[in-house]
Protein backbone atom coordinates (compact mmCIF):
# COMPACT_ATOMS: atom_id res chain seq x y z
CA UNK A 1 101.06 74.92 107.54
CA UNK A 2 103.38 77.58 106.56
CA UNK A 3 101.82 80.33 104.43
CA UNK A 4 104.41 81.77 101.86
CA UNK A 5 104.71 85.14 101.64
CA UNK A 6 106.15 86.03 98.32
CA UNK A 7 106.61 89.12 96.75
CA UNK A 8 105.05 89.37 92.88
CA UNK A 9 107.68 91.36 91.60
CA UNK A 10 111.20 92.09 91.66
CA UNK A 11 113.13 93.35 94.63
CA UNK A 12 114.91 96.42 92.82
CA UNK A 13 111.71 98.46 91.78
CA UNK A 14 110.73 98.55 95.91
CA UNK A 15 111.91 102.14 96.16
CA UNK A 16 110.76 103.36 92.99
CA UNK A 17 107.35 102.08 93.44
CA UNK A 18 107.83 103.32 96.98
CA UNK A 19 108.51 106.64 95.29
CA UNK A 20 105.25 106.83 93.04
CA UNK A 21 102.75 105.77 95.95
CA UNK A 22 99.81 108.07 96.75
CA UNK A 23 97.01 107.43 98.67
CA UNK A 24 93.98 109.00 98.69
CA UNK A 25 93.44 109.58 102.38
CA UNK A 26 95.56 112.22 104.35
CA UNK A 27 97.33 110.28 107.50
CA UNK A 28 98.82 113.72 108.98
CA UNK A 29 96.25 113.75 111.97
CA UNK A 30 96.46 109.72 112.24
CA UNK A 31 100.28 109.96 112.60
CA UNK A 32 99.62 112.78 115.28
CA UNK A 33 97.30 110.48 117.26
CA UNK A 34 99.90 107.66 116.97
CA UNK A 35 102.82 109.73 117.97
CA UNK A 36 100.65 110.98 121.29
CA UNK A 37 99.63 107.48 121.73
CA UNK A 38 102.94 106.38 121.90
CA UNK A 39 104.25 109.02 124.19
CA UNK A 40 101.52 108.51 126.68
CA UNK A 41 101.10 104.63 126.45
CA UNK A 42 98.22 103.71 124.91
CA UNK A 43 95.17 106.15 122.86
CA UNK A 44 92.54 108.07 123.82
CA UNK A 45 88.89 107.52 122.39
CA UNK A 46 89.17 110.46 119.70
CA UNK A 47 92.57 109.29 118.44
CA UNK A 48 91.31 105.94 118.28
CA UNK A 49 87.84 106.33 116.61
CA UNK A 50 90.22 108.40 114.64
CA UNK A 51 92.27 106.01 113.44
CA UNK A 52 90.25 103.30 112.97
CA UNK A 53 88.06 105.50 110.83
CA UNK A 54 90.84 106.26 108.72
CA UNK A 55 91.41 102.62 107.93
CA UNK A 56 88.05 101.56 107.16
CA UNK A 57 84.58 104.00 108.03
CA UNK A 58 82.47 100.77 107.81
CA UNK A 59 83.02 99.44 111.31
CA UNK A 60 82.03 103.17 113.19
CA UNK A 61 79.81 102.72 114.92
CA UNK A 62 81.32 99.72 116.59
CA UNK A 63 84.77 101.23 117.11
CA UNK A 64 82.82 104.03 118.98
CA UNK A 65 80.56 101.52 121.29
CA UNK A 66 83.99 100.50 122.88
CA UNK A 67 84.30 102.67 126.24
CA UNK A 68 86.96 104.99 127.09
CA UNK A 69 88.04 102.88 129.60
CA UNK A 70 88.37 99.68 127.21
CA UNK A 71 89.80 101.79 124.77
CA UNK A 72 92.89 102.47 127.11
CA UNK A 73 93.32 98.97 128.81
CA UNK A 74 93.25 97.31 125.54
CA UNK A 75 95.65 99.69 123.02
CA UNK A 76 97.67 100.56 127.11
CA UNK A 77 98.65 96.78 127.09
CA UNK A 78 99.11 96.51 122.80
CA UNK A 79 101.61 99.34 122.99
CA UNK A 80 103.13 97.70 126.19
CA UNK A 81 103.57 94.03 125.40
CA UNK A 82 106.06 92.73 123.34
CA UNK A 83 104.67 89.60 121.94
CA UNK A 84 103.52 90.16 118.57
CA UNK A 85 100.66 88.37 118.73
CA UNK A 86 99.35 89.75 122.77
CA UNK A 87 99.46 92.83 120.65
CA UNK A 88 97.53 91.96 118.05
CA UNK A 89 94.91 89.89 120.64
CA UNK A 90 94.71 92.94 122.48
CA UNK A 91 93.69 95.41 120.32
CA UNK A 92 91.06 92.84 118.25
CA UNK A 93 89.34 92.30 121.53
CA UNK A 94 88.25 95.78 121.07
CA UNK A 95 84.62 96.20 119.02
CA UNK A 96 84.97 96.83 115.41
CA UNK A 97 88.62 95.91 115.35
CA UNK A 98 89.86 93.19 113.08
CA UNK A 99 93.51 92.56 112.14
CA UNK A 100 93.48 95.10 109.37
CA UNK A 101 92.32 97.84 111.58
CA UNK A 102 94.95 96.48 114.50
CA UNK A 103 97.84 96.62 112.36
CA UNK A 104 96.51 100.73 111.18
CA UNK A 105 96.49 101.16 115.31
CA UNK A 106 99.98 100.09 115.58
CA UNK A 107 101.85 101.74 112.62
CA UNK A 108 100.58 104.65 113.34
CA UNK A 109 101.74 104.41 116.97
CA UNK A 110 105.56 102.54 115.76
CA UNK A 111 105.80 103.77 111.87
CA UNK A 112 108.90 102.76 111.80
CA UNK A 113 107.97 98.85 112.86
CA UNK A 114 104.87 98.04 111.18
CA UNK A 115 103.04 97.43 107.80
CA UNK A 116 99.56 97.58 107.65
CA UNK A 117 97.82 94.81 106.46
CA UNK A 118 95.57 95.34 102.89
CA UNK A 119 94.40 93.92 100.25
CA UNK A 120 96.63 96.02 98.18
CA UNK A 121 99.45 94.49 99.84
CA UNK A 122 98.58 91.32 100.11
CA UNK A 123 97.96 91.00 96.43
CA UNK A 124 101.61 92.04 95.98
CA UNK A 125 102.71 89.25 98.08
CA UNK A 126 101.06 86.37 96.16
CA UNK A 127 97.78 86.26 98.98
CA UNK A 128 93.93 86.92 98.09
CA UNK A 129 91.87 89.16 100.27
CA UNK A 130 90.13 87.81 103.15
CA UNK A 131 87.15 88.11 105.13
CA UNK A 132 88.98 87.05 108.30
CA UNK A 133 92.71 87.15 108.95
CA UNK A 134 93.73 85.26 111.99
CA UNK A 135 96.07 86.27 114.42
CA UNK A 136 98.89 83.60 113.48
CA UNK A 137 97.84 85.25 109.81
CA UNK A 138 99.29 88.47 111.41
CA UNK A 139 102.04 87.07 113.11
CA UNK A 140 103.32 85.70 110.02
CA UNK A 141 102.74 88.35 107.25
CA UNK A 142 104.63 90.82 109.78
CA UNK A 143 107.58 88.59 109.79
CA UNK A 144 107.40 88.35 106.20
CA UNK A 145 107.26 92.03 105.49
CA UNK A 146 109.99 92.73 108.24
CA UNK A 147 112.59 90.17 106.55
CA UNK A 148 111.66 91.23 102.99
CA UNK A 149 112.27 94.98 104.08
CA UNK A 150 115.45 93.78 105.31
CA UNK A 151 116.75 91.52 102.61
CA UNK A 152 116.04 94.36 100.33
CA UNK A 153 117.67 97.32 102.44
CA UNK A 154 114.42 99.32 102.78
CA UNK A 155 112.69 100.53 105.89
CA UNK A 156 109.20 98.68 106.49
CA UNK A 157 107.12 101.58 105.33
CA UNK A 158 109.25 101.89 102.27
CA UNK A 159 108.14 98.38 101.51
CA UNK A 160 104.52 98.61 102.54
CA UNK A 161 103.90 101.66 100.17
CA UNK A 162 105.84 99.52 97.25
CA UNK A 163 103.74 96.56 98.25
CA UNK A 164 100.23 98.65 97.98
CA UNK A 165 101.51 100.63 94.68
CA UNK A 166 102.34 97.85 92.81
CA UNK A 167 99.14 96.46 93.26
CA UNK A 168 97.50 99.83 92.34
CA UNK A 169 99.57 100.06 89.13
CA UNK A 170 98.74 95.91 88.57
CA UNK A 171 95.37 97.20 88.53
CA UNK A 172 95.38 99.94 86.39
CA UNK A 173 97.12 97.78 83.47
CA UNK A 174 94.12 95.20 83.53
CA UNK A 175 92.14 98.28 83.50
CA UNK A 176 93.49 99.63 80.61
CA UNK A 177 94.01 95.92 79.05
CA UNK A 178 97.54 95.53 79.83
């Protein structure tokens, strides 16, 4: 069954709430260790742990049992494949790594190409958080993102910071009563 992905508020205020986003974490160094990822085919164990931390510090010590040599088989053949969902497969096999992680691992290696799944951002596109998010979950919120970013003449991150601002600011009304 087809999951609608639909975004919660009009198209038009994408780049201004792209304009107001701020998040709290600093993404310099993950961009770095994406970039050199990229370049070299697949991350190394600091730029992963790196990453991974920067997206969520609660699976650590699991992101750091995976060895060095996992580590570059598994994001070696993500960065390599095509197939959105051999990408995604790959990098989840890894310890620690769920789909929200994954999708952190590959924007910061192709920022230009992918969102990265949150709760922020699924709020903003009509979808609760999860515990779990499947694969074909993946697959299908990707597509969604990519052919909203495109109906609305934005680039993908410029929709993915909209997407997480917008449910920032939804929060802070309800906060403050609104």
């Amino acid at each position: 069954m087809a999951r609608r992905f639909t975004l919660q508020f009009p198209a038009e205020e994408i780049p201004q709430l792209a304009a107001r986003f701020s998040y709290p974490k600093p993404a310099d160094h993950c961009l770095a260790a994406g970039a050199a990822a990229r370049a070299r085919g697949h991350y190394d164990r600091d730029e992963f742990v790196l990453v991974c931390a920067w997206k969520t510090e609660r699976s650590r010590s699991l992101v750091a049992s995976n060895s060095v040599t996992a580590i570059e088989l598994a994001t070696g053949r993500a960065l390599r494949v095509k197939d959105e969902a051999k990408r995604m497969e790959a990098l989840t096999a890894l310890d620690g790594v769920g789909v929200p992680t994954a999708s952190a691992l590959l924007f910061f290696a192709f920022p230009t190409e992918y969102p990265i799944l949150d709760v922020r951002a699924l709020e903003s596109l009509g979808h609760k958080a999860r515990t779990v998010y499947p694969t074909d979950y993946w697959v299908e919120y990707l597509l969604a993102c990519r052919r909203i970013a495109d109906e609305s003449g934005v680039p993908i991150r410029t929709l993915d910071k909209a997407l997480w601002q917008a449910s920032k600011e939804k929060g802070e009304s309800l906060d403050r009563g609104g």
